[in-house]
Protein backbone atom coordinates (compact mmCIF):
# COMPACT_ATOMS: atom_id res chain seq x y z
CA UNK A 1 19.39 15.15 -53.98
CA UNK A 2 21.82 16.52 -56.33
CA UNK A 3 19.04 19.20 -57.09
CA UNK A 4 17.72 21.84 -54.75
CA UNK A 5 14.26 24.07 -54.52
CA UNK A 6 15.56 26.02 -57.92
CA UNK A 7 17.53 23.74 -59.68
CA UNK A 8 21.17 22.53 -59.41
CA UNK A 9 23.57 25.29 -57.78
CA UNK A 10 27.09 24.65 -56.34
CA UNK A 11 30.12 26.69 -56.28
CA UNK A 12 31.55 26.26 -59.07
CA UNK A 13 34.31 23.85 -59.86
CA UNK A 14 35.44 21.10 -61.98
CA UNK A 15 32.61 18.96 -59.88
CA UNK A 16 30.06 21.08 -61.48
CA UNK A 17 31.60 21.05 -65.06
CA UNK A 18 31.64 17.16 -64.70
CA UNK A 19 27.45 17.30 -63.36
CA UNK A 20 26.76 20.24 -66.49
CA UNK A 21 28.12 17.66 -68.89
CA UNK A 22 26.06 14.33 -67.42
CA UNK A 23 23.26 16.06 -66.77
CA UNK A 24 23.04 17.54 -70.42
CA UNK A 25 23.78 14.36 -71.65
CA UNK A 26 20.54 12.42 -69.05
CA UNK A 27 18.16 15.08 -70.52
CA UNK A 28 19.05 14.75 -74.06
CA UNK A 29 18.00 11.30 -73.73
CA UNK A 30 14.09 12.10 -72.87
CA UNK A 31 14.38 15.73 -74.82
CA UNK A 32 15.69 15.48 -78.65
CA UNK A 33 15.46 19.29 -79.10
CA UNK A 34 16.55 21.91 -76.27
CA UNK A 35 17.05 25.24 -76.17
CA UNK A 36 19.94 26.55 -73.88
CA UNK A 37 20.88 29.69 -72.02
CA UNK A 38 23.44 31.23 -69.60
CA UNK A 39 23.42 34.35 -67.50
CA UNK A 40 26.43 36.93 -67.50
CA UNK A 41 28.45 34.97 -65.29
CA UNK A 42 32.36 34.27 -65.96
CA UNK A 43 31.82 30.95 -65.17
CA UNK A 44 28.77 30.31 -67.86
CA UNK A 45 29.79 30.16 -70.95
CA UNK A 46 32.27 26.94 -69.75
CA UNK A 47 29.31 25.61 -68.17
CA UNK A 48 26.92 26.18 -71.16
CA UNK A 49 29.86 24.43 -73.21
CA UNK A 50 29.84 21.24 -71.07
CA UNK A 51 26.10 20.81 -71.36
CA UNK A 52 25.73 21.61 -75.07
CA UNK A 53 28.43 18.56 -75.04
CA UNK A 54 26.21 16.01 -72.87
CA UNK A 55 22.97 17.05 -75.51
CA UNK A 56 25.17 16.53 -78.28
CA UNK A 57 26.78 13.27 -77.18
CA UNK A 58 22.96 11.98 -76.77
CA UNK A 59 22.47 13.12 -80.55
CA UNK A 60 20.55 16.00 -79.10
CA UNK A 61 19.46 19.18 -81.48
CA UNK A 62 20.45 22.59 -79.64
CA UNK A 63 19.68 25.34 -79.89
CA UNK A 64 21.66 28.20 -78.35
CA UNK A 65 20.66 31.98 -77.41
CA UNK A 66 23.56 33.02 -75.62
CA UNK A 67 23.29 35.20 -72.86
CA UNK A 68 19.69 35.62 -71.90
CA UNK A 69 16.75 35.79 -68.93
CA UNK A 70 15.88 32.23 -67.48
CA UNK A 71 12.33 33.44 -68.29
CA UNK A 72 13.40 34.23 -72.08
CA UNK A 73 14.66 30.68 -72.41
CA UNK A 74 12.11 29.45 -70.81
CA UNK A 75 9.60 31.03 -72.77
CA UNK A 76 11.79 29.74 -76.02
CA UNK A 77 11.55 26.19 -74.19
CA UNK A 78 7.60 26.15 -75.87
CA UNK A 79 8.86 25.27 -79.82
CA UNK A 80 11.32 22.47 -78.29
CA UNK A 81 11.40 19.50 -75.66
CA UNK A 82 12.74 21.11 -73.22
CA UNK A 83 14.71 24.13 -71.98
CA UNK A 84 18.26 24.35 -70.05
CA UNK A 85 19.74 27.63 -68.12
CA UNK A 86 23.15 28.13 -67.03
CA UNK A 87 22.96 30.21 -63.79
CA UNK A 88 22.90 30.38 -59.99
CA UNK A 89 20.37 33.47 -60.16
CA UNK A 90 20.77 35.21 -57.08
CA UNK A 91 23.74 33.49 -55.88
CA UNK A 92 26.97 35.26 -55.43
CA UNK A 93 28.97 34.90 -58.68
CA UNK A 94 31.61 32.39 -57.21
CA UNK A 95 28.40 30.21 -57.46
CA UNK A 96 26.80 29.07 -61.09
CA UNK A 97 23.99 25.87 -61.69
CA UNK A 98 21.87 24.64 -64.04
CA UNK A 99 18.00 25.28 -64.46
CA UNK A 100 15.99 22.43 -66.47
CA UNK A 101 12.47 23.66 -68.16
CA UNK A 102 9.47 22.09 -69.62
CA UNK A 103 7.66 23.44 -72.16
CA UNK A 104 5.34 25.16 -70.64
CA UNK A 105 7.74 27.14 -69.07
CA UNK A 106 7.37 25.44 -65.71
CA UNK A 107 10.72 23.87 -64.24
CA UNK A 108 11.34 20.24 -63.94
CA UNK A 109 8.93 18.62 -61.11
CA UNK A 110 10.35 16.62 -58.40
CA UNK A 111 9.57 13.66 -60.21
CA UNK A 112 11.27 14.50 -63.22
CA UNK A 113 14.47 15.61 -61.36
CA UNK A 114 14.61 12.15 -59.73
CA UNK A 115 14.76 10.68 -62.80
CA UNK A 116 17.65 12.97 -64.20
CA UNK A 117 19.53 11.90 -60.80
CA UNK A 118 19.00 8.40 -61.92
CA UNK A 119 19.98 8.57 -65.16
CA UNK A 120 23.03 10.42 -64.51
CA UNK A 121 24.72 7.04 -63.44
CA UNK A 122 23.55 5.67 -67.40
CA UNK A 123 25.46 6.10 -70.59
CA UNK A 124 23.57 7.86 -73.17
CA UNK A 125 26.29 7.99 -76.00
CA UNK A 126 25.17 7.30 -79.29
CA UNK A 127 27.58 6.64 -82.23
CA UNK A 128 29.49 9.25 -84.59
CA UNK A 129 27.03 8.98 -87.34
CA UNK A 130 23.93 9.99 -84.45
CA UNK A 131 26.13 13.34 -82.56
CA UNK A 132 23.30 15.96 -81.82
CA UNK A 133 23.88 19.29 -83.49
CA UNK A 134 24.03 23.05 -82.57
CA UNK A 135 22.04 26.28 -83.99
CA UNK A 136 21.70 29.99 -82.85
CA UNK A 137 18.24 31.26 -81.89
CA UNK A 138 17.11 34.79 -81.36
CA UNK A 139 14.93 33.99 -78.06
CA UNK A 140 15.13 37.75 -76.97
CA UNK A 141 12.85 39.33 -79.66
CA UNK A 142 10.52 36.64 -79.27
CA UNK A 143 9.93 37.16 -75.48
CA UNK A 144 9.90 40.95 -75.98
CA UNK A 145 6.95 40.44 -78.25
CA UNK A 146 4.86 38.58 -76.52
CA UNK A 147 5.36 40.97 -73.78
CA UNK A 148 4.73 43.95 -76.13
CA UNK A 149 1.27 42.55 -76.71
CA UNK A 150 0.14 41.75 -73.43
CA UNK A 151 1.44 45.20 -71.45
CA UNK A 152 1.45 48.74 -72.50
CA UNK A 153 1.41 52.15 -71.33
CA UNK A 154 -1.17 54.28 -70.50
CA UNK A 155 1.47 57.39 -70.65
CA UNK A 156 5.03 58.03 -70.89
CA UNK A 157 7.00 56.97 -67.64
CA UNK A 158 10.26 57.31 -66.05
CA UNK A 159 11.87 54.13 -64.31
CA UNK A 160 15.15 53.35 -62.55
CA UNK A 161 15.85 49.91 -64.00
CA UNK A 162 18.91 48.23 -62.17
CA UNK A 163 20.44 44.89 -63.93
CA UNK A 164 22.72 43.71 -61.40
CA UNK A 165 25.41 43.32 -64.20
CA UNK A 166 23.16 40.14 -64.76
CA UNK A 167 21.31 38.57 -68.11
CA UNK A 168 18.42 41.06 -67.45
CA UNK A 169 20.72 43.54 -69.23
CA UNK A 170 20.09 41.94 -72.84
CA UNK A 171 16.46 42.64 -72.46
CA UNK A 172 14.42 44.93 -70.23
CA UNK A 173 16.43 47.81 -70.88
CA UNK A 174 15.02 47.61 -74.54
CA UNK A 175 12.12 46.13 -73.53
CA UNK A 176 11.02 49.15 -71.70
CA UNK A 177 12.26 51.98 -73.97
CA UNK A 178 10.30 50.30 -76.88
CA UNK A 179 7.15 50.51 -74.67
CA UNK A 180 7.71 54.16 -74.40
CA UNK A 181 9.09 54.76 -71.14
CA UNK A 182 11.83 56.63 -70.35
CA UNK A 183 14.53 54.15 -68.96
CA UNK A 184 17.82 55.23 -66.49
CA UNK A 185 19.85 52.34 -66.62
CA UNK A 186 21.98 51.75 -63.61
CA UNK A 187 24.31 47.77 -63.88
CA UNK A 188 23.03 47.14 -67.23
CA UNK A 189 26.49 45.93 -68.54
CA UNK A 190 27.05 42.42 -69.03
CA UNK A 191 30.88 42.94 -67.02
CA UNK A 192 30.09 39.19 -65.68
CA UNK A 193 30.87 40.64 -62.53
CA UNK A 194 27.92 42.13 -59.82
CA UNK A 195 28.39 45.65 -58.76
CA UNK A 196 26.64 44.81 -56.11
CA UNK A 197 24.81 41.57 -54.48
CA UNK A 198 22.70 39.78 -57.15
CA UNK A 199 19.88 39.22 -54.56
CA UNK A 200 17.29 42.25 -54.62
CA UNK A 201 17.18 42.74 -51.25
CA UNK A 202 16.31 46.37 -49.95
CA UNK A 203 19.91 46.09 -47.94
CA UNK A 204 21.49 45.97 -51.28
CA UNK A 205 20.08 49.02 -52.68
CA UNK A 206 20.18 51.73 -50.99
CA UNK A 207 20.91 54.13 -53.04
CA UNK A 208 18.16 53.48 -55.04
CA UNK A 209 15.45 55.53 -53.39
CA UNK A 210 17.25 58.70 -54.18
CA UNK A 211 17.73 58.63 -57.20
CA UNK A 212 13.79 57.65 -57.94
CA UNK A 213 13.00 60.99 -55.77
CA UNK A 214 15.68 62.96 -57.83
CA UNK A 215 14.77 62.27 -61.14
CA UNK A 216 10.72 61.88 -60.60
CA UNK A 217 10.63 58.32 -61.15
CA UNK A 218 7.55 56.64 -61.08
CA UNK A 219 8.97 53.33 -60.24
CA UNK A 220 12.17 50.93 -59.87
CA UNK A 221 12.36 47.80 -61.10
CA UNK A 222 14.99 45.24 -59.84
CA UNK A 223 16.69 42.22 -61.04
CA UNK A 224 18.57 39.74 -59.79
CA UNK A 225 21.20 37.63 -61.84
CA UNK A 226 19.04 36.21 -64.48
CA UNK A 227 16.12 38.08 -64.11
CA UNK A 228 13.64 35.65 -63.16
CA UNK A 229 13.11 37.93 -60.22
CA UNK A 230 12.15 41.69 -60.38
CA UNK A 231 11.76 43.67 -57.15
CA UNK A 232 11.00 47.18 -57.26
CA UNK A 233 10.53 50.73 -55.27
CA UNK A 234 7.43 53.48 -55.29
CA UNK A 235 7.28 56.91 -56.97
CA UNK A 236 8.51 57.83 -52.89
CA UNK A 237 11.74 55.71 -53.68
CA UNK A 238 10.15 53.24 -50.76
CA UNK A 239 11.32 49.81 -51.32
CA UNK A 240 8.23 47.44 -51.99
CA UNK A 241 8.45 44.07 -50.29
CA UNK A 242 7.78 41.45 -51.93
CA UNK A 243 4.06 40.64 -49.97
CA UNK A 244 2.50 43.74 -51.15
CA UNK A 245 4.10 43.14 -54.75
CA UNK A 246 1.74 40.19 -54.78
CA UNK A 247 -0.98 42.20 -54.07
CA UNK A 248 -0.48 45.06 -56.14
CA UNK A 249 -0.20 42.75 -58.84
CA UNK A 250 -3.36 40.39 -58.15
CA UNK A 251 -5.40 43.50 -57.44
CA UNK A 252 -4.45 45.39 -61.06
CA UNK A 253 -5.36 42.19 -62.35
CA UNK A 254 -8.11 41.09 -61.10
CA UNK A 255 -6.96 37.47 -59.65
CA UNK A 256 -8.67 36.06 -57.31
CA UNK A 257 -6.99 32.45 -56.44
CA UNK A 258 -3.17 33.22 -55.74
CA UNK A 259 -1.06 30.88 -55.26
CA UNK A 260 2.06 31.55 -52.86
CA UNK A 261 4.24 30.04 -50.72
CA UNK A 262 4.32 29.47 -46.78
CA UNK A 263 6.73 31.68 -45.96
CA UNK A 264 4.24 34.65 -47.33
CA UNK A 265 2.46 37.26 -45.75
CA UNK A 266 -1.61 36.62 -44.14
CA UNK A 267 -2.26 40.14 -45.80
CA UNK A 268 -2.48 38.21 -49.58
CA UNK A 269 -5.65 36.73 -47.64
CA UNK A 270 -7.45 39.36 -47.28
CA UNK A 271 -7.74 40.02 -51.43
CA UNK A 272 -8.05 37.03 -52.22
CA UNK A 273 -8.16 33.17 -52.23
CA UNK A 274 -4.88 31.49 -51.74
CA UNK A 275 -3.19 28.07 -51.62
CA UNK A 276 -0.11 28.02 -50.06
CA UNK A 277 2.98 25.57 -51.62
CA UNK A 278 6.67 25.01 -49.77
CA UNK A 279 8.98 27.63 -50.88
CA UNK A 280 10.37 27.30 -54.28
CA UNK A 281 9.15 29.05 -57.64
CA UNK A 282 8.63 25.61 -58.80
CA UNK A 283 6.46 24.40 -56.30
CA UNK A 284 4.08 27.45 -57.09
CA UNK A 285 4.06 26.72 -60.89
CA UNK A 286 3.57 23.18 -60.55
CA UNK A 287 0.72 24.26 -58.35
CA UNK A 288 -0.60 26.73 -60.82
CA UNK A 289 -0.72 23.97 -63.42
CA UNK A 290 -3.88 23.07 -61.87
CA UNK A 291 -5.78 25.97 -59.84
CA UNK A 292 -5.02 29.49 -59.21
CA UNK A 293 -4.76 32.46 -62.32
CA UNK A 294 -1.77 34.54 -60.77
CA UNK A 295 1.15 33.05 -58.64
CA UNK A 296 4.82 34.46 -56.96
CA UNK A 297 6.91 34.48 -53.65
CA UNK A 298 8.10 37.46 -51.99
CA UNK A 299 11.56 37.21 -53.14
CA UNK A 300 10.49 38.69 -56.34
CA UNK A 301 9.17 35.49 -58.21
CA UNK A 302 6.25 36.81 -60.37
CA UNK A 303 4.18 34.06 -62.41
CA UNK A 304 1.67 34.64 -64.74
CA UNK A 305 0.20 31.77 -66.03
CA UNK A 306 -1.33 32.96 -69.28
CA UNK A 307 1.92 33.96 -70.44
CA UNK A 308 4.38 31.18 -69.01
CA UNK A 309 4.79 29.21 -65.91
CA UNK A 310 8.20 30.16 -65.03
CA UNK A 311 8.72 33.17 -63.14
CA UNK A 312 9.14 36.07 -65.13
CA UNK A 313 10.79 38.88 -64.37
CA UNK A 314 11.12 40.64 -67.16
CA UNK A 315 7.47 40.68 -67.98
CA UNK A 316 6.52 41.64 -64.34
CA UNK A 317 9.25 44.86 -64.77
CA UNK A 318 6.95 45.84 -67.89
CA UNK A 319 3.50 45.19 -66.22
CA UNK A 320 4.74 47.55 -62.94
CA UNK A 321 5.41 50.42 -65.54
CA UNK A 322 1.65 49.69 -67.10
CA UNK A 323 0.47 49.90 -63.35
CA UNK A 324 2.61 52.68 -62.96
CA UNK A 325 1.36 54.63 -66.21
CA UNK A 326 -2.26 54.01 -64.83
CA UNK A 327 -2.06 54.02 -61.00
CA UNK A 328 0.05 56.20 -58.05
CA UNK A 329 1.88 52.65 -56.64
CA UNK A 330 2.43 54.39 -53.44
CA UNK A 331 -0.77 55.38 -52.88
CA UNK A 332 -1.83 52.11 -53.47
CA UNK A 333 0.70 50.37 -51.42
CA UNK A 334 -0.35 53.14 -48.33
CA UNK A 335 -3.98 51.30 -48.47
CA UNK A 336 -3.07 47.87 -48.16
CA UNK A 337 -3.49 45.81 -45.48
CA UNK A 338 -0.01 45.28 -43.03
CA UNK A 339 1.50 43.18 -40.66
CA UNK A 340 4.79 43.08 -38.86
CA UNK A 341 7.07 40.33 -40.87
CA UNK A 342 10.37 39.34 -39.68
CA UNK A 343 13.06 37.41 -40.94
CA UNK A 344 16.18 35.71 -39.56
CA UNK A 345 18.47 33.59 -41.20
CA UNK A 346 21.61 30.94 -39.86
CA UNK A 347 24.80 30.06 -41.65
CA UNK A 348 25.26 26.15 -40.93
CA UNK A 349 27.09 23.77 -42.15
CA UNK A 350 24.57 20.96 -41.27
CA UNK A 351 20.69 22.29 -41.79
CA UNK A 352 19.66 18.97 -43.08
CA UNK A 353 20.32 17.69 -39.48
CA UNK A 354 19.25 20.89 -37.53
CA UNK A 355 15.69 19.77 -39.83
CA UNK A 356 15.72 16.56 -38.74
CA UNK A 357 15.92 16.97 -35.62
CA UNK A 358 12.88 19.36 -35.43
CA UNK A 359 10.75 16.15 -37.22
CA UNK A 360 10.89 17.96 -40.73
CA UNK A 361 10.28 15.42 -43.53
CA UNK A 362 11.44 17.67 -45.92
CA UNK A 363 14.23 20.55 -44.82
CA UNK A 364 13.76 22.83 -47.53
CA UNK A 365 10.15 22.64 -46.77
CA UNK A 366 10.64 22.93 -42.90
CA UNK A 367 8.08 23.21 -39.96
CA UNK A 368 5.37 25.94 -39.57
CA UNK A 369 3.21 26.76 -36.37
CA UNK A 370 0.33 29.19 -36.52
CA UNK A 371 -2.72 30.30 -34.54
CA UNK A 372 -5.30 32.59 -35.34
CA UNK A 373 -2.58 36.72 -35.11
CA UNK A 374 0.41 35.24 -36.48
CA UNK A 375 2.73 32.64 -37.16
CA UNK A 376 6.50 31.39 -37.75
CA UNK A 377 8.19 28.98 -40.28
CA UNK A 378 11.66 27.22 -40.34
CA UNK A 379 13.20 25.67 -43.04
CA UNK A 380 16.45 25.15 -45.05
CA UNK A 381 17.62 26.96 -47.58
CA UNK A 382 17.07 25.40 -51.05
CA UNK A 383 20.41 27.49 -52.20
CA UNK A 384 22.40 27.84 -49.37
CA UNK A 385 23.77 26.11 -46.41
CA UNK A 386 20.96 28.42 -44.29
CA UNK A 387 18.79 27.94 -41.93
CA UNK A 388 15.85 30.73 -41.82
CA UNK A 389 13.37 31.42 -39.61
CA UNK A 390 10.46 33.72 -41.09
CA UNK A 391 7.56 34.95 -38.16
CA UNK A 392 4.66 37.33 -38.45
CA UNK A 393 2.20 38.81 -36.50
CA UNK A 394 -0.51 40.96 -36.25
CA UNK A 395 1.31 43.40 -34.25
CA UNK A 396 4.81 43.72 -33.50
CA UNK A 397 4.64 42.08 -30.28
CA UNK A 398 2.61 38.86 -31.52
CA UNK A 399 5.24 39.04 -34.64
CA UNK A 400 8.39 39.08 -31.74
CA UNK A 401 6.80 36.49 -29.74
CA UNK A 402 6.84 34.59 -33.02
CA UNK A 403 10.05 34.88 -34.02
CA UNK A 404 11.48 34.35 -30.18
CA UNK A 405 9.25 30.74 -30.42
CA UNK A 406 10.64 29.93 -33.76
CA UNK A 407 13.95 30.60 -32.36
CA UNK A 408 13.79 28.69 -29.69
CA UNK A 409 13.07 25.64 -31.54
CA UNK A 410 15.98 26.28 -33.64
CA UNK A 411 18.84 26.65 -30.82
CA UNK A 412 17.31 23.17 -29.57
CA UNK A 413 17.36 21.16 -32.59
CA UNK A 414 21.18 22.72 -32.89
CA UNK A 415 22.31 20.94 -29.77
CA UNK A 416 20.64 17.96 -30.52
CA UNK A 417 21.77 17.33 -33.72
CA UNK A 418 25.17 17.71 -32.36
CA UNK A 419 25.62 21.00 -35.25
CA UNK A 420 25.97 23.82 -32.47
């Protein structure tokens, strides 16, 4: 499938200009009115060009926010049809994609992406007295209040808020002053170029600790290119991984059915109910649509379903500063349950094979084996030509023993699908 577990992403190209265009034009013919975004990317604005063209060729209305969070156009998506994003959100920026959203905020199902593919090989021009037409929307000040109403501040606060260079920029850093806290910006330029790698990963911060423990921060908050994803460290400068995010977050709320993905720790079980989806934000929305009151992934996917059902990263950035304001998030984190969680990935140029050959039906949404202290999962990377393992275990041993099984399997299926 042209689309992957998070959209369409490709590096970008004339190939991808040519899919922006058809694929604006396929949804314009199911959504009259769409809203449209793009990250900070030098490649975007091109990009958001060539699908505003498709929408308008289908006599599409659009309207445009510029620059702005996936989660801000997809919470704009509500007074349209249907919302489109220009971005490869954590993707290196020689990489950009397009993100299609329903109304609810949720991204396109399976179902409806199939369709798009299909339609893609259809003409949907209409004549010169039918061309689609464009208007400007502020969608920034609209997500910022909706956010203002649901999360405040219990007391003033100091946060580290890092960007990325990405389309967080536009928003949280205002977002969070307004709420009262006191906000030290680090990559909050819109450059179009990442001072460092878009994905939040605690290898791609480190200097972030110290400068929480210098300046008495009481958290971090972390965003990846379009800010769909917020990570985030303690008032220690410790890095919090994405597992116990999920439970710091369902415990300050209250939720009790949790939806997450396979790949996530067994601690989440021990707070709560939980149904488990294959990786993929979208696969926990659609999921959400239908049981569970809280939802994420431990990449930094936060979904909260009375506010939207895409991930939203911006509003999870203000609710860890209302937790913040209220609790001590490293004493907190020191009292949750723990297990050892390892993770591997594997550059290939062939995972859809290496998959097959293990009996996946669906490589993105790979094999799992577990028994009663741990487990391991394999799988292709929905954004990159990856293949990752992911193991846990009670203790470190049981977690090893994991990840040596999962391994195993792995350097098999290599040499029989003739990729290694």
């Amino acid at each position: 499938m042209l689309f992957g577990s998070s959209g369409i992403r490709q590096e970008f190209g004339a190939d991808l200009v040519d899919v922006a265009l058809r694929v604006g034009s396929a949804v314009a013919d199911a959504a009259p009115r769409i809203v449209v975004g793009r990250d900070t990317r030098t490649t975007s604005e091109l990009l958001e060009h060539s699908v505003i063209a498709g929408m308008l060729s289908a006599g599409a209305t659009v309207q445009t926010c510029g620059i702005a969070p996936t989660p801000t156009v997809a919470y704009a998506a509500r007074d349209v049809n249907a919302g489109c994003m220009i971005t490869a959100s954590h993707n290196p920026e020689s990489y950009n994609g397009v993100k299609l959203l329903n109304p609810d905020g949720s991204a396109f199902t399976r179902r409806q992406q199939v369709a798009i593919e299909d339609a893609l090989t259809k003409s949907h021009w209409v004549g010169w007295n039918e061309q689609g037409c464009v208007t400007s929307v502020d969608a920034i000040a609209a997500h910022q209040e909706a956010i203002l109403d649901a999360v405040s501040l219990s007391r003033p606060v100091t946060v580290v808020l890092d960007c990325g260079n990405g389309a967080g920029s536009v928003t949280t850093p205002e977002l969070l002053a307004r709420m009262g806290a006191t906000v030290i910006e680090l990559n909050c330029n819109i450059s179009g170029r990442f001072a460092r790698p878009s994905e939040p990963l605690e290898a791609n911060l480190p200097y972030i600790g110290e400068i929480v423990r210098k300046r008495g921060a009481a958290c971090a908050v972390i965003h990846d290119g379009d800010a769909d994803r917020m990570m985030a460290f303690d008032d220690r400068g410790r890095y919090i991984d994405g597992d116990h995010l999920l439970i710091l977050f369902a415990k300050y709320l209250d939720r009790k059915r949790v939806v997450t993905t396979v790949d996530a720790s067994m601690a989440i079980e021990e707070v709560a109910e939980v149904r488990r989806t294959p990786v993929g934000d979208s696969f926990v929305s659609e999921e959400l649509l239908s049981w569970g009151d809280f939802g994420g992934e431990a990449s930094g996917s936060w979904v909260f379903p009375g506010h939207s059902y895409c991930p939203d990263g911006v509003y999870a950035a203000a609710l860890l500063c209302e937790i913040a304001s209220e609790w001590s998030i490293s004493d907190e984190l020191d009292g949750m349950p723990r297990y050892t969680l390892l993770r591997e990935s594997y550059r290939t140029a062939s995972p859809g094979d290496i998959m097959a050959a293990m009996g996946a039906d669906e490589p993105t949404h790979g094999i799992r084996f577990s028994d009663d202290d741990g487990w391991y999962l394999i799988r292709a990377s929905g954004t990159e030509p990856k293949i990752r393992i992911t193991a846990e275990g009670k203790t470190p041993a049981k977690a090893k023993e994991m990840l040596d099984a999962g391994r195993t399997i792995f350097e098999k299926a290599k040499r029989v699908s003739g990729a290694g």
